[in-house]
PDB file of N, CA and C in Angstrom:
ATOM      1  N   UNK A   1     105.924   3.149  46.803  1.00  0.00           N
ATOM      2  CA  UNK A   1     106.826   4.278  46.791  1.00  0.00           C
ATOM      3  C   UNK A   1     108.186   3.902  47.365  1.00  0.00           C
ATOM      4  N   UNK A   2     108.012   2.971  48.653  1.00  0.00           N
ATOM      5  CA  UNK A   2     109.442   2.882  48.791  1.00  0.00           C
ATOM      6  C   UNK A   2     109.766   2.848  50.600  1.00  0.00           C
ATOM      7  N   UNK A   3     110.352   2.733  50.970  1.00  0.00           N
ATOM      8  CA  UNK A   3     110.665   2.982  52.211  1.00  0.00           C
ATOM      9  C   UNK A   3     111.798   4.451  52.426  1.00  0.00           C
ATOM     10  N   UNK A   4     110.868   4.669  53.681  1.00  0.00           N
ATOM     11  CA  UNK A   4     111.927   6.466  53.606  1.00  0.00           C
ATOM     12  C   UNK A   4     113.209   5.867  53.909  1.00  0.00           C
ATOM     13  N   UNK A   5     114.473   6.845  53.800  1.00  0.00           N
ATOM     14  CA  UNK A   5     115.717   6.409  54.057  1.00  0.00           C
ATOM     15  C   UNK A   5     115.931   7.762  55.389  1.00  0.00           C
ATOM     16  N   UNK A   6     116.351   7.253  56.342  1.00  0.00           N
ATOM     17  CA  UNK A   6     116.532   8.484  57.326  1.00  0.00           C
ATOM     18  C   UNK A   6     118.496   8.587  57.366  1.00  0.00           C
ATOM     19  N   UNK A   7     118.872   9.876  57.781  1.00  0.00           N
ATOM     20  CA  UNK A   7     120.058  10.255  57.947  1.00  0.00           C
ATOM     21  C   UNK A   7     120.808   9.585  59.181  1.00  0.00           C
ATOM     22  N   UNK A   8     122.207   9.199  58.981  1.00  0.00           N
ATOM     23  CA  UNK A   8     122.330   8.571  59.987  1.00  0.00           C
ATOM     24  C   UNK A   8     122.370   9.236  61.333  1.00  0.00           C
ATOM     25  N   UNK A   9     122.392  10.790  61.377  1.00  0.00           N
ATOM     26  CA  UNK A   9     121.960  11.233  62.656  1.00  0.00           C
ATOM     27  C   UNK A   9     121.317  11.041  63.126  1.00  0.00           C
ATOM     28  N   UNK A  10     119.902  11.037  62.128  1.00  0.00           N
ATOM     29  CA  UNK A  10     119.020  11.071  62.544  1.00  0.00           C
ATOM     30  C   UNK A  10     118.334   9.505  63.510  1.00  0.00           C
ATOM     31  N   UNK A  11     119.317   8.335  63.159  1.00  0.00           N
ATOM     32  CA  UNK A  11     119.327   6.877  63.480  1.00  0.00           C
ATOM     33  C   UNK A  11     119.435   7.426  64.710  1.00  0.00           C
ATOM     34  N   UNK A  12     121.112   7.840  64.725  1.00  0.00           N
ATOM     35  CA  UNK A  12     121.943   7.943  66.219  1.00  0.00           C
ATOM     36  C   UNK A  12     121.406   8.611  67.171  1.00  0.00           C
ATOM     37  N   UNK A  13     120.352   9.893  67.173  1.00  0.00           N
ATOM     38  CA  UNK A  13     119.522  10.214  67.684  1.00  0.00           C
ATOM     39  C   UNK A  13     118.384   9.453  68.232  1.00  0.00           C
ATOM     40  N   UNK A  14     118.029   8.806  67.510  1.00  0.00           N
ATOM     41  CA  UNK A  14     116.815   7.572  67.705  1.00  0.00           C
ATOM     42  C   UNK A  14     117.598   6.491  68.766  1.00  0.00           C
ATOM     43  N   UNK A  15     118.936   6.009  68.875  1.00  0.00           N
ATOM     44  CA  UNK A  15     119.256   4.802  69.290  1.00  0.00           C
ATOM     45  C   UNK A  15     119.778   5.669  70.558  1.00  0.00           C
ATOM     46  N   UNK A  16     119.920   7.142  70.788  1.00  0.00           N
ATOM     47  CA  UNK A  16     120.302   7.741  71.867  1.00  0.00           C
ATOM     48  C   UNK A  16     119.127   7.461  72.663  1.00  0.00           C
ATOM     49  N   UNK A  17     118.411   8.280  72.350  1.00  0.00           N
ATOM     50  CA  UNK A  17     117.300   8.211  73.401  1.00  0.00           C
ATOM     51  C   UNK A  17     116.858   7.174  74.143  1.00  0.00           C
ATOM     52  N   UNK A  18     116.518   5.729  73.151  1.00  0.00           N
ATOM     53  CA  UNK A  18     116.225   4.652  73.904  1.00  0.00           C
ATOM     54  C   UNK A  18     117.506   4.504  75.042  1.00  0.00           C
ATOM     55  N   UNK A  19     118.826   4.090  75.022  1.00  0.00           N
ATOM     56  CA  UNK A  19     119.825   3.515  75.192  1.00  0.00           C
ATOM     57  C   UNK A  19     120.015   4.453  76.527  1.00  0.00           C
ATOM     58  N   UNK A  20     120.626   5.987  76.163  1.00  0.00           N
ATOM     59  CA  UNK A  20     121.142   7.091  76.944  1.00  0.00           C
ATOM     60  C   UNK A  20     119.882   7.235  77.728  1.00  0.00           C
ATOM     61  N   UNK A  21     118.897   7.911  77.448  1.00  0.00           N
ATOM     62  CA  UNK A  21     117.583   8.670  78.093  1.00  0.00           C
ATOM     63  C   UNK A  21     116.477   7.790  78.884  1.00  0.00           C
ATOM     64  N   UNK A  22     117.267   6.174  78.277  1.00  0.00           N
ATOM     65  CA  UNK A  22     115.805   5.408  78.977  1.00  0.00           C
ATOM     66  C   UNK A  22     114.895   4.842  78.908  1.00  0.00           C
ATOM     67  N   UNK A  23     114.102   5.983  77.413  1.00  0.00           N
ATOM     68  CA  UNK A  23     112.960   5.920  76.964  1.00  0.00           C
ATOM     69  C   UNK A  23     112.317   4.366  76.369  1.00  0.00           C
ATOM     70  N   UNK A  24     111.107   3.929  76.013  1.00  0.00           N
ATOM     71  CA  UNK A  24     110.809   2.596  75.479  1.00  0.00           C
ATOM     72  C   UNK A  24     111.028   2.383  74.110  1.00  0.00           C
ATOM     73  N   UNK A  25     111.324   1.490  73.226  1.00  0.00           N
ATOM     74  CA  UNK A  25     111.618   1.448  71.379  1.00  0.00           C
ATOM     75  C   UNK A  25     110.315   1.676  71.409  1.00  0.00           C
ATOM     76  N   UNK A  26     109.113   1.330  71.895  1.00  0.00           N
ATOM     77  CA  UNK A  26     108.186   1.368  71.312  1.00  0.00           C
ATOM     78  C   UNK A  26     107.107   3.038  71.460  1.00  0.00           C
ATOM     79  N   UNK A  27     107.956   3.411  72.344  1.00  0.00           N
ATOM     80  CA  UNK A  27     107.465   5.182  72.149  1.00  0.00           C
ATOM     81  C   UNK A  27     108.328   6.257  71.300  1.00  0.00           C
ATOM     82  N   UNK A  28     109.346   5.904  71.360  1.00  0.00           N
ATOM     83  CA  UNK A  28     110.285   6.412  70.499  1.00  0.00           C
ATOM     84  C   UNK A  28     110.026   6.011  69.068  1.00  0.00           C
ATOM     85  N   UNK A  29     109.765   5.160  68.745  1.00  0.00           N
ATOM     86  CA  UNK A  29     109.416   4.749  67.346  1.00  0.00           C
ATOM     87  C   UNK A  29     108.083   5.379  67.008  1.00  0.00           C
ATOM     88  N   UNK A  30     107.293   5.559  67.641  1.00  0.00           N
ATOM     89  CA  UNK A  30     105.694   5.721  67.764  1.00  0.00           C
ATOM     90  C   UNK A  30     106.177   7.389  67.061  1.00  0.00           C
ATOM     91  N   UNK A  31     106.726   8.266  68.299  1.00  0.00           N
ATOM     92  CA  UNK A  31     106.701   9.411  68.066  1.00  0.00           C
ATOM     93  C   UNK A  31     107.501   9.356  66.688  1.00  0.00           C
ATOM     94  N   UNK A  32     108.797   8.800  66.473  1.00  0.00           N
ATOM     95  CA  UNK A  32     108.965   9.235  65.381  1.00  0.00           C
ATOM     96  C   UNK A  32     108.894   8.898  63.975  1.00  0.00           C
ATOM     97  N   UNK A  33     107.825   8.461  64.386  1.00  0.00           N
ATOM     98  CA  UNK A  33     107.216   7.563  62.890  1.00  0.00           C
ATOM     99  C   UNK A  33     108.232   6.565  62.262  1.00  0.00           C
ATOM    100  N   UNK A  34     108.596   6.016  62.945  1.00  0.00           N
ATOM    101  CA  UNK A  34     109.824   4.697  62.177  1.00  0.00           C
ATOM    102  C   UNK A  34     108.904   3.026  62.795  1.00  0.00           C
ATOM    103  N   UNK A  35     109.491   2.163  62.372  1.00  0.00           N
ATOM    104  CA  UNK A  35     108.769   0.972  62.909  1.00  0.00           C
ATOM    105  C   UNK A  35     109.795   0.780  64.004  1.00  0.00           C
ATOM    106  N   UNK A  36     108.729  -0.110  65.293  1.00  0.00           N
ATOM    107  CA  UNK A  36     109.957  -0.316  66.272  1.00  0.00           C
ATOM    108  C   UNK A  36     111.005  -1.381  66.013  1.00  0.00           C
ATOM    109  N   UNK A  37     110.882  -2.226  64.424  1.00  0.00           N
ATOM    110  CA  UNK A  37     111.868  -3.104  64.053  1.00  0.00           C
ATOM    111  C   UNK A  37     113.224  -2.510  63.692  1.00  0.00           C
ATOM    112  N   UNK A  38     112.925  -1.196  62.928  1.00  0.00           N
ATOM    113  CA  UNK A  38     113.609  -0.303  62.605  1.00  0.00           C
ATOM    114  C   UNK A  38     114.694  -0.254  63.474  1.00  0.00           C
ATOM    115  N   UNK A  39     113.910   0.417  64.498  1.00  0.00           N
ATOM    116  CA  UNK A  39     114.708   1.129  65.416  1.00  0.00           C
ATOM    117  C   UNK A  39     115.813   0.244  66.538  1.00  0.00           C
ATOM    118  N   UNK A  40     114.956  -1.212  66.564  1.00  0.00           N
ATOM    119  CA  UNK A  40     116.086  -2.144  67.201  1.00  0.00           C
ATOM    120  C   UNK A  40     117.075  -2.936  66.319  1.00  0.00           C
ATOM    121  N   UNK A  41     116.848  -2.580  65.145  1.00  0.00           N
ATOM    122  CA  UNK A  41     118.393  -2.974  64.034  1.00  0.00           C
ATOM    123  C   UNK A  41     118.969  -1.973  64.361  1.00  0.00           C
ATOM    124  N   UNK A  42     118.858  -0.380  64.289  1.00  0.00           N
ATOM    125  CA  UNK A  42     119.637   0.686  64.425  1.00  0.00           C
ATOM    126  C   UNK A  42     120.656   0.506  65.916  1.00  0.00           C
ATOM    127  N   UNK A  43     119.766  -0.184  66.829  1.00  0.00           N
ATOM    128  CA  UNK A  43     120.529  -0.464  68.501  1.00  0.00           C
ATOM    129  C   UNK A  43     121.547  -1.569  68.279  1.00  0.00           C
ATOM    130  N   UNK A  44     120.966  -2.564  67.450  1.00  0.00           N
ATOM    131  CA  UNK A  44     121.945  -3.281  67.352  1.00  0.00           C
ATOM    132  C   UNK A  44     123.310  -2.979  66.443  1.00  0.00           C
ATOM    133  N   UNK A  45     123.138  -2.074  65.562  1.00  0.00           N
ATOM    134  CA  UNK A  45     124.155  -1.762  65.142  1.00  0.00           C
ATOM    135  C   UNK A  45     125.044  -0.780  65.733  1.00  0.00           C
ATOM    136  N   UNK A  46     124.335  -0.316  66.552  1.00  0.00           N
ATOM    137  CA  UNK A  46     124.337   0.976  66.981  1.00  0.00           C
ATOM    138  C   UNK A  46     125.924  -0.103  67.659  1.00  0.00           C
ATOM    139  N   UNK A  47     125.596  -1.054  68.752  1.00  0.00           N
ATOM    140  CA  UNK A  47     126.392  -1.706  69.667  1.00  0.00           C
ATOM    141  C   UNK A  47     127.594  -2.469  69.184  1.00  0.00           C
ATOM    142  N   UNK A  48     127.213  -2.305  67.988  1.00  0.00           N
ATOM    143  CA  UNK A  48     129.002  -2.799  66.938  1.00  0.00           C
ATOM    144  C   UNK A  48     130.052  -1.879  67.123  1.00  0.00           C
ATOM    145  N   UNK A  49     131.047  -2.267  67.562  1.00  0.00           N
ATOM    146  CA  UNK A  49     132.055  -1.670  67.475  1.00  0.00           C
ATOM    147  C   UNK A  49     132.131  -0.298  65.978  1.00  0.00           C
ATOM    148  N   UNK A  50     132.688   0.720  66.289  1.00  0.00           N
ATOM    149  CA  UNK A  50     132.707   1.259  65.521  1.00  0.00           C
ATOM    150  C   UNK A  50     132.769   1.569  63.701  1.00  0.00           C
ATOM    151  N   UNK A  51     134.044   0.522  63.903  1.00  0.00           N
ATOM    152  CA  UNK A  51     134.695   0.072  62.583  1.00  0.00           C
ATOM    153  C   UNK A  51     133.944  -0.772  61.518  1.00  0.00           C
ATOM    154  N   UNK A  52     133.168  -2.097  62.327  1.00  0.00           N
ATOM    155  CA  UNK A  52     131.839  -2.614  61.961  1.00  0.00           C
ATOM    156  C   UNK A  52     130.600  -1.638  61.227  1.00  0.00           C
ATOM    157  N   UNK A  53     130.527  -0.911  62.010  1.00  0.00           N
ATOM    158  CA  UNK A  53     129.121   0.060  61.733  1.00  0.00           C
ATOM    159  C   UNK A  53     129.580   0.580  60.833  1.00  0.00           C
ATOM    160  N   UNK A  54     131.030   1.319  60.407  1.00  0.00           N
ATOM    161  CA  UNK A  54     131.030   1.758  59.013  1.00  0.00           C
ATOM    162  C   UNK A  54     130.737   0.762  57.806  1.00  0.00           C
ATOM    163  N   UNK A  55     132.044  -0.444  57.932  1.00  0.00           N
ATOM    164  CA  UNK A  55     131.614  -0.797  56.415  1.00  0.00           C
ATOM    165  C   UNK A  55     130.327  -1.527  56.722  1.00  0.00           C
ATOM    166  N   UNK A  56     129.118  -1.831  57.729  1.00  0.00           N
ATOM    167  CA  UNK A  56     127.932  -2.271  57.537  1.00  0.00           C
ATOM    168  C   UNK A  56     127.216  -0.619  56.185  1.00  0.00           C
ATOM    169  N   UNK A  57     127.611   0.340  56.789  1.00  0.00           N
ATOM    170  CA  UNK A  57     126.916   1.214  56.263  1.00  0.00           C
ATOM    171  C   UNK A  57     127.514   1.619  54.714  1.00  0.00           C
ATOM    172  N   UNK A  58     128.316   1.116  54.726  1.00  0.00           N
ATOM    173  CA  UNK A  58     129.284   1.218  53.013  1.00  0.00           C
ATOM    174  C   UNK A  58     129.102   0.271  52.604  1.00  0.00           C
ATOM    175  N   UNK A  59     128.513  -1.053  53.033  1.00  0.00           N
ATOM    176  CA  UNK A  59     128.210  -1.947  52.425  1.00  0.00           C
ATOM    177  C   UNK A  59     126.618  -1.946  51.788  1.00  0.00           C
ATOM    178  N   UNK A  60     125.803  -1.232  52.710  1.00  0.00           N
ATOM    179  CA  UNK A  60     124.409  -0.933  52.349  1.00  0.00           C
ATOM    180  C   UNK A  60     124.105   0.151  51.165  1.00  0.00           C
ATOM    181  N   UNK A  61     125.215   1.416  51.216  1.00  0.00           N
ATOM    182  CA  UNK A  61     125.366   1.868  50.745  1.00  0.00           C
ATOM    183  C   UNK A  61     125.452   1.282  49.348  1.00  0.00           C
ATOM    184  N   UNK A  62     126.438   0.838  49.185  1.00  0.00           N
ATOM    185  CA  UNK A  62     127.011  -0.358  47.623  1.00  0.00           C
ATOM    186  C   UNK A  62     125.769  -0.983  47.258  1.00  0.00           C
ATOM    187  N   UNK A  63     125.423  -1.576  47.675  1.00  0.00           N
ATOM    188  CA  UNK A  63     123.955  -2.354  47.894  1.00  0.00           C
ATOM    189  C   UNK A  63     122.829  -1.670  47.342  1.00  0.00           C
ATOM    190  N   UNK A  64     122.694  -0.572  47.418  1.00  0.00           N
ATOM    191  CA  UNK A  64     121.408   0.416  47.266  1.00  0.00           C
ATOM    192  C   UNK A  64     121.837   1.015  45.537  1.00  0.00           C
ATOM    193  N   UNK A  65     123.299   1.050  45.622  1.00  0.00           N
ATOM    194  CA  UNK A  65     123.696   1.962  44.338  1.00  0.00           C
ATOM    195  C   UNK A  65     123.352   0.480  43.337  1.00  0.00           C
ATOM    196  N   UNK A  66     123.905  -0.237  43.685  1.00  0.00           N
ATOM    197  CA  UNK A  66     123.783  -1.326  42.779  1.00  0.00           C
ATOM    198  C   UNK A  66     122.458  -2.680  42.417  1.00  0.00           C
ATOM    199  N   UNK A  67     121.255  -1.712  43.187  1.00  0.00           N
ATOM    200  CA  UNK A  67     120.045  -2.105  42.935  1.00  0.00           C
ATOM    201  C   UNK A  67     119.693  -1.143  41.991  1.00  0.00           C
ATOM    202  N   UNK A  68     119.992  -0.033  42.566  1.00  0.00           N
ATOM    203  CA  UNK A  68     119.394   0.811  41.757  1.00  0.00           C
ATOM    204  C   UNK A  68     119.950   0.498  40.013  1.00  0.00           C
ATOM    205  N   UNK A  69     121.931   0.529  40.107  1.00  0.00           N
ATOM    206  CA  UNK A  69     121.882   0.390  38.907  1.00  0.00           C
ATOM    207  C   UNK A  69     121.577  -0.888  38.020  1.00  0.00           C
ATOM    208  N   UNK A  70     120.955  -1.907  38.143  1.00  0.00           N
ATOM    209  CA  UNK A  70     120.415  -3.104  38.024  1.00  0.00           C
ATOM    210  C   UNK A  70     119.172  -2.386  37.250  1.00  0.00           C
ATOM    211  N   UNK A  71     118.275  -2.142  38.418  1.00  0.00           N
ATOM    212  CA  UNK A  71     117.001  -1.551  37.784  1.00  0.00           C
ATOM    213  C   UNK A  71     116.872  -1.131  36.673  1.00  0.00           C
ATOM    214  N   UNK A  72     118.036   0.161  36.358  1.00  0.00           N
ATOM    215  CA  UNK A  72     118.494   1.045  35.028  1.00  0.00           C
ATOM    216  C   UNK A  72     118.264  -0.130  33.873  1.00  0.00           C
ATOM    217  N   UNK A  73     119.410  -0.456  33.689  1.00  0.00           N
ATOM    218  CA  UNK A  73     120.188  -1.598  32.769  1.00  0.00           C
ATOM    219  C   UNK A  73     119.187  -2.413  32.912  1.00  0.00           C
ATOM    220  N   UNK A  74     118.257  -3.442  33.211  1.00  0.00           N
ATOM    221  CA  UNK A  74     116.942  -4.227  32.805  1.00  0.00           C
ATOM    222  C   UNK A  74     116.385  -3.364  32.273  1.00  0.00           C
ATOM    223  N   UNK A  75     115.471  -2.018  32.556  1.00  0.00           N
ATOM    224  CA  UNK A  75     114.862  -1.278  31.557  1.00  0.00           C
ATOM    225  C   UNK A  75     115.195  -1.024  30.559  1.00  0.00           C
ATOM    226  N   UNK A  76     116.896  -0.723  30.599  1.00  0.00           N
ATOM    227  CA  UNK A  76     117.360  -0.656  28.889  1.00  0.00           C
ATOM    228  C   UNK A  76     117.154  -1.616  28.244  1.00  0.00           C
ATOM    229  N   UNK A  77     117.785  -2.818  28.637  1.00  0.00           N
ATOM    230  CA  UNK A  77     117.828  -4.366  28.010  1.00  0.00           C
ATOM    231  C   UNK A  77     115.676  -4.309  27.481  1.00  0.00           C
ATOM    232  N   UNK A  78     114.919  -4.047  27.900  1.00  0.00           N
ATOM    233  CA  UNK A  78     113.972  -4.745  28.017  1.00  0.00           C
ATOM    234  C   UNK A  78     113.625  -3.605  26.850  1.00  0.00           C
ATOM    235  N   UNK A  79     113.824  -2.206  26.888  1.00  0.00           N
ATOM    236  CA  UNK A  79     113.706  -1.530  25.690  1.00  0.00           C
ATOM    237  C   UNK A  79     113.995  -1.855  24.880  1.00  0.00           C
ATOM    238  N   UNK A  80     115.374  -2.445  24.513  1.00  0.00           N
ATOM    239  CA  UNK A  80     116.500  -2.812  23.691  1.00  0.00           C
ATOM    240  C   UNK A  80     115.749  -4.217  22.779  1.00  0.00           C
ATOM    241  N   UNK A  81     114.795  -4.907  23.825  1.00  0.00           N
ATOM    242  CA  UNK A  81     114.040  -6.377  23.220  1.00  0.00           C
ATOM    243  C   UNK A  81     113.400  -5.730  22.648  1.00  0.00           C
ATOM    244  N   UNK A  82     112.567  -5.040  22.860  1.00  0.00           N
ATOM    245  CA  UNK A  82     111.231  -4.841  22.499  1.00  0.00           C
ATOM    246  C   UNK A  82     111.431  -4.153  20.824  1.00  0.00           C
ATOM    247  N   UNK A  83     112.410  -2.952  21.058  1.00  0.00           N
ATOM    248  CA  UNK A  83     112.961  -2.426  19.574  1.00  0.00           C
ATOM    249  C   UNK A  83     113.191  -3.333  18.727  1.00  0.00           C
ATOM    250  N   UNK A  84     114.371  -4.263  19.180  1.00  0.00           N
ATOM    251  CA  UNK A  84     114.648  -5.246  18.049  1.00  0.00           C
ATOM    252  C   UNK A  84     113.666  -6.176  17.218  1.00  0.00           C
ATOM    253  N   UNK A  85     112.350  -6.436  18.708  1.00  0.00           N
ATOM    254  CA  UNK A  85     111.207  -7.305  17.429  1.00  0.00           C
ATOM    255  C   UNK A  85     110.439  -6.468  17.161  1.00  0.00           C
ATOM    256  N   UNK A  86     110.766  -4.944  17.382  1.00  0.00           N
ATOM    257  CA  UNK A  86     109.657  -4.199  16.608  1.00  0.00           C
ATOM    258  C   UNK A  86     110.034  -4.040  14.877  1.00  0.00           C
ATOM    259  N   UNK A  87     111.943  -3.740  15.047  1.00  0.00           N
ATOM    260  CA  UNK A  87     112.454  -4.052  14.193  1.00  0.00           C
ATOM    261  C   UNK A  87     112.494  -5.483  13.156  1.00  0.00           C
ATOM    262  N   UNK A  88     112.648  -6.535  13.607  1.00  0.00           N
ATOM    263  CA  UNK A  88     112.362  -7.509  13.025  1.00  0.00           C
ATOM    264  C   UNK A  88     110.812  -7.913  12.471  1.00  0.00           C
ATOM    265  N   UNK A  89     109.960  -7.659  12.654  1.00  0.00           N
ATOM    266  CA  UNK A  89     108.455  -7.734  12.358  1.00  0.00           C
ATOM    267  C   UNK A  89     108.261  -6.690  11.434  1.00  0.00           C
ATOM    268  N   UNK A  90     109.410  -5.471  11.307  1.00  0.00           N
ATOM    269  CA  UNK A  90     108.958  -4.345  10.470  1.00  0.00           C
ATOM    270  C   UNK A  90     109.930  -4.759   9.010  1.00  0.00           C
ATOM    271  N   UNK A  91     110.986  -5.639   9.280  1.00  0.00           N
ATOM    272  CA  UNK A  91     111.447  -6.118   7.778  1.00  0.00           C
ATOM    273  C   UNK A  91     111.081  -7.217   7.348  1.00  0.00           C
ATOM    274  N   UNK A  92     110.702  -8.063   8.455  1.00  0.00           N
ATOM    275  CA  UNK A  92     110.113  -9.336   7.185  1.00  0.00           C
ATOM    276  C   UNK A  92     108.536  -9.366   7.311  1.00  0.00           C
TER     277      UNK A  92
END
């Protein structure tokens, strides 16, 4: 199915608690159902300068659109094969 995608509040919330509140990655992750690998990429990004953390996240962003549209376009292409030797086998 996929890996969930969480909101980035919902990150910044996650990297609060450990960081601000104290708490352990590995109870914080527990409770909120994320892996605790998860949650210490989110700290580490969390600790990038601001400007960093955006285009990391516009870059992932780009990244995600352009898997996805990859995916698309092979299914066409692979439709697109399959028609043509259905076509070719149906004239000669």
């Amino acid at each position: 199915m996929g890996t969930p995608r969480y909101t980035e509040e919902f990150k910044v919330e996650a990297v609060r608690q450990v960081l601000d509140r104290g708490h352990r990655v590995s109870e914080v992750a527990q409770r909120l159902g994320v892996s605790p690998y998860s949650l210490y990429q989110w700290i580490k990004r969390w600790r990038l300068p601001q400007a960093q953390r955006e285009v990391q996240v516009s870059q992932a962003d780009e990244l995600r659109r352009l898997k996805a549209e990859l995916k698309r376009v092979t299914g066409e292409r692979d439709i697109l094969k399959k028609a043509a030797a259905y076509f070719a086998k149906q004239s000669g």
